[in-house]
Protein backbone atom coordinates (compact mmCIF):
# COMPACT_ATOMS: atom_id res chain seq x y z
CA UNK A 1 31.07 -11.11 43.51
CA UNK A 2 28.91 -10.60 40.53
CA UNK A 3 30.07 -12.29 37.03
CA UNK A 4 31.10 -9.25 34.91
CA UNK A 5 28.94 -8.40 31.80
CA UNK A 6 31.68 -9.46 29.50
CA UNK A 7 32.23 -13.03 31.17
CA UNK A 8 28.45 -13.56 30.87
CA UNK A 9 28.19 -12.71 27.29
CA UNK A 10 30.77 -15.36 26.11
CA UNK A 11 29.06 -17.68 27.96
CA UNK A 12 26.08 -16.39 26.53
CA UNK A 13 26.90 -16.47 23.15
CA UNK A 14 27.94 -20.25 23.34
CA UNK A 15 24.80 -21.37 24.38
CA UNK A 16 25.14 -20.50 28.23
CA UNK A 17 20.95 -19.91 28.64
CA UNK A 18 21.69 -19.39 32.65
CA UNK A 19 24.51 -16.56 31.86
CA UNK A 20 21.67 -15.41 28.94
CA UNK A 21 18.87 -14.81 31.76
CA UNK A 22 21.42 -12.68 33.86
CA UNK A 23 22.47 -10.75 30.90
CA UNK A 24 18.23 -10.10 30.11
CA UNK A 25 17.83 -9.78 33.60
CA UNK A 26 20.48 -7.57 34.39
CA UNK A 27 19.79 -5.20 31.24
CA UNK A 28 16.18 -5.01 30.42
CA UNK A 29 15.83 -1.60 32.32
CA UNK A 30 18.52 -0.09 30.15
CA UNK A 31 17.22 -1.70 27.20
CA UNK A 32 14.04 -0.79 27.89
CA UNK A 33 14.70 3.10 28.97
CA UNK A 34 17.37 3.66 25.65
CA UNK A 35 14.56 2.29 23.50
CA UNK A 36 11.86 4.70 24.98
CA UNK A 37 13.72 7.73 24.68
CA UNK A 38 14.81 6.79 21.06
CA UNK A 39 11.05 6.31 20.01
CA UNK A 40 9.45 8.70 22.34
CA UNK A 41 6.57 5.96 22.70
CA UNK A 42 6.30 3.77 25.66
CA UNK A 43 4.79 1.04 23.11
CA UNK A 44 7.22 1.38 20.68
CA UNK A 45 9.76 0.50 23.25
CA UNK A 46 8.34 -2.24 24.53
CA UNK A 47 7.81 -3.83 21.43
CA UNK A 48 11.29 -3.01 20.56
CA UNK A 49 12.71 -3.99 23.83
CA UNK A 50 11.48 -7.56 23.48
CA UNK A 51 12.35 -7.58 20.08
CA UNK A 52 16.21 -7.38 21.01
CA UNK A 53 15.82 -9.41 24.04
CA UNK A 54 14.50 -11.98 21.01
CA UNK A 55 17.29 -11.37 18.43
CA UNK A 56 19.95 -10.88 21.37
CA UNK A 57 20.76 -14.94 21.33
CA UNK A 58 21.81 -14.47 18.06
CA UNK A 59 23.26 -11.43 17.63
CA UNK A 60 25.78 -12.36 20.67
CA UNK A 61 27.54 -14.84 18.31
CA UNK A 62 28.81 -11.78 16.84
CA UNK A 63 30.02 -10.15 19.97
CA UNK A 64 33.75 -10.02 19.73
CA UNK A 65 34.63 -8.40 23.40
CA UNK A 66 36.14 -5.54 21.70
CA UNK A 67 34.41 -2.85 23.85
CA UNK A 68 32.25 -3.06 27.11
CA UNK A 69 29.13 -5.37 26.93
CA UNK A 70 27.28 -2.20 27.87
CA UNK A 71 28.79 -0.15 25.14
CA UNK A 72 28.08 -3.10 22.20
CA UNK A 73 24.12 -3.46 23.97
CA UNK A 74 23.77 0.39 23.16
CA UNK A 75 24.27 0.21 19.71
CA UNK A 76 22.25 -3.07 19.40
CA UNK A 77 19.53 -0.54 20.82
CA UNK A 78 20.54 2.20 18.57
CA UNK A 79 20.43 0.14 15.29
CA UNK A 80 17.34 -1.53 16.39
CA UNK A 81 15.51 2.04 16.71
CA UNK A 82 17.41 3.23 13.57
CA UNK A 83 15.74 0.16 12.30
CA UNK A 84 12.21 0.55 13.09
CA UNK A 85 12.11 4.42 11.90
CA UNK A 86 13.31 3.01 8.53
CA UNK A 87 10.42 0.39 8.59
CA UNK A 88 7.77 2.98 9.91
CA UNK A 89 8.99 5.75 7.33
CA UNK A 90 8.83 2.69 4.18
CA UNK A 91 5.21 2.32 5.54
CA UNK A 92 4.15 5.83 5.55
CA UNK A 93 5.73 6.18 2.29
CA UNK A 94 3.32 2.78 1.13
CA UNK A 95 0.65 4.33 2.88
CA UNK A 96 1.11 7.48 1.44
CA UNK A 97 1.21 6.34 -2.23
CA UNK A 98 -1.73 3.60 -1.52
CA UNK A 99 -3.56 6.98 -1.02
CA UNK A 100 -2.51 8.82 -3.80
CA UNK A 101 -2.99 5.59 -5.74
CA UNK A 102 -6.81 5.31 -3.96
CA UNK A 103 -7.56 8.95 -4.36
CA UNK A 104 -6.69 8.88 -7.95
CA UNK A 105 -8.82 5.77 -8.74
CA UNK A 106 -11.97 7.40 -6.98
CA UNK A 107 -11.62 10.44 -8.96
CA UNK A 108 -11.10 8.22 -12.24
CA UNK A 109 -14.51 6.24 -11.23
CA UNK A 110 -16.28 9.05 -10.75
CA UNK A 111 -14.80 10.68 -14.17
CA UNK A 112 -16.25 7.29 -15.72
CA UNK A 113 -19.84 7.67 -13.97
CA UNK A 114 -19.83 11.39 -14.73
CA UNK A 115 -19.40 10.64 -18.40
CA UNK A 116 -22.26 7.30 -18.41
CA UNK A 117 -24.57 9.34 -16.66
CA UNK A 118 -23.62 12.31 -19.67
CA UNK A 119 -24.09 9.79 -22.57
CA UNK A 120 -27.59 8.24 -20.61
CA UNK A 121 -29.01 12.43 -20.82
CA UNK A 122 -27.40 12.53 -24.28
CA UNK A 123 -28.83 9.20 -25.66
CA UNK A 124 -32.32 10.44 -24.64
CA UNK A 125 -31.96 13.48 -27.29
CA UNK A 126 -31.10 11.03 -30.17
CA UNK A 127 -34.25 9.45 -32.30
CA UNK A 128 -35.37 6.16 -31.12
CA UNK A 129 -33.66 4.40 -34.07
CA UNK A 130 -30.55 5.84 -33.34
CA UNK A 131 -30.75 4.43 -29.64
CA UNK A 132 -31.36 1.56 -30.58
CA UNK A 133 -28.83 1.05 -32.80
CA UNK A 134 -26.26 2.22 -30.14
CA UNK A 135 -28.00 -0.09 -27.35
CA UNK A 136 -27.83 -2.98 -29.72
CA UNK A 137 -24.02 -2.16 -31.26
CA UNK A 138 -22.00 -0.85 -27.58
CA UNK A 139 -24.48 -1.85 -24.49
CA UNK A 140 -24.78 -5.21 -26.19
CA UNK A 141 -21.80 -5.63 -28.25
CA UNK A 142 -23.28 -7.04 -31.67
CA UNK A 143 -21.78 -6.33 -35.13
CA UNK A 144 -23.36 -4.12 -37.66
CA UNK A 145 -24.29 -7.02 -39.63
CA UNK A 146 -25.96 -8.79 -35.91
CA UNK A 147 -27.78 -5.56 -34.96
CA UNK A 148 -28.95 -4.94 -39.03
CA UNK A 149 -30.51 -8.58 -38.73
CA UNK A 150 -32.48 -7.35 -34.83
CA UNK A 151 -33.60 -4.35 -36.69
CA UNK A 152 -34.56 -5.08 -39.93
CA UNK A 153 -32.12 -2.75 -41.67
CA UNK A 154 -29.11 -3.49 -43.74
CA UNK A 155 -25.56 -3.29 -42.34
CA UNK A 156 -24.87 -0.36 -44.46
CA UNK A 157 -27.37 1.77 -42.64
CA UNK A 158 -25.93 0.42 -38.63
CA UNK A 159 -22.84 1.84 -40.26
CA UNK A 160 -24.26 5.24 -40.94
CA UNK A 161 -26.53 5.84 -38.40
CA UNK A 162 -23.11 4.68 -35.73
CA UNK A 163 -21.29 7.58 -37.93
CA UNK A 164 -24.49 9.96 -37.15
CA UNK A 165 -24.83 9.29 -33.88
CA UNK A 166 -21.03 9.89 -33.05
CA UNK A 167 -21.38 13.16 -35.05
CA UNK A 168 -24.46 14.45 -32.91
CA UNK A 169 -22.82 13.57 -29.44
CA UNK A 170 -19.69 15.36 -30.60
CA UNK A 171 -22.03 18.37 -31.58
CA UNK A 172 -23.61 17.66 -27.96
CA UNK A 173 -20.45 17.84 -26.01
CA UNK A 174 -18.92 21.41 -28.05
CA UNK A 175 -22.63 23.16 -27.12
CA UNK A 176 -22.35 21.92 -23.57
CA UNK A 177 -18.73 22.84 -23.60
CA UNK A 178 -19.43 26.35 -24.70
């Protein structure tokens, strides 16, 4: 006569590897099937099928006899599914936001290269002195007083020909706006 479910599972639970490989043995179909039609994916439940059989060890220890072995192995199945929609639906959610996050930097780069390539065409239009200046005081990141020295030119006049050159791109950008 075969060892009921229930006798095999307190064996199991105390360490009983031989009453363990009946239990497997004896349950894997059902395992397996439960699984599939809880994920709808024959991967899925195979994935998730050995994952129990993995965890089941442990989680006998909890096993209290209180309903059928069979009973108690469903919902071990159940949470286990419930479990892995949780974790796929916390990914999608990631991936969905790593998206967002992604689609919003792209559009911010291309915002920034938008606006170089603007100031390049704009820079063009300004006097050769004024480039200069601007090369010398943003692309290279001297002071007034550093970029008056390069030039010949006191700081007063980097000062004033920054000022002009911020006034003509402004004018720039409200004709190009209009």
């Amino acid at each position: 006569m075969d060892t009921p479910d229930e006798t095999l599972a307190t064996h199991a639970a105390q360490g009983d590897r031989a009453a363990f490989a009946t239990l497997v043995g004896r349950h894997y179909d059902r395992i397996h099937g439960l699984a599939w039609r809880l994920t709808g994916s024959q991967a899925e439940a195979e994935d998730l099928a050995q994952d129990i059989c993995a965890a089941l060890p442990s989680k006998l220890r909890n096993w209290r006899g209180e309903a059928k072995f069979t009973t108690w192995l469903y919902r071990v199945v159940v949470n286990a599914a419930h479990d892995l929609r949780r974790r796929q639906a916390t990914r999608a959610r990631a991936a969905q936001g790593w998206g967002d996050w992604e689609i919003a930097r792209q559009d911010e780069i291309a915002a920034q290269a938008e606006a170089a390539d603007w100031l390049a065409q704009a820079m063009t239009r300004l006097s050769p002195e004024l480039r200069d200046t601007v090369a010398l005081v943003l692309g290279e990141e001297m002071t007034q007083a550093e970029a008056g020295v390069v030039l010949g030119v006191s700081e007063g006049t980097i000062a004033w020909r920054m000022s002009e050159v911020k006034k003509r791109l402004r004018a720039m950008a409200r004709e190009e706006a209009e």
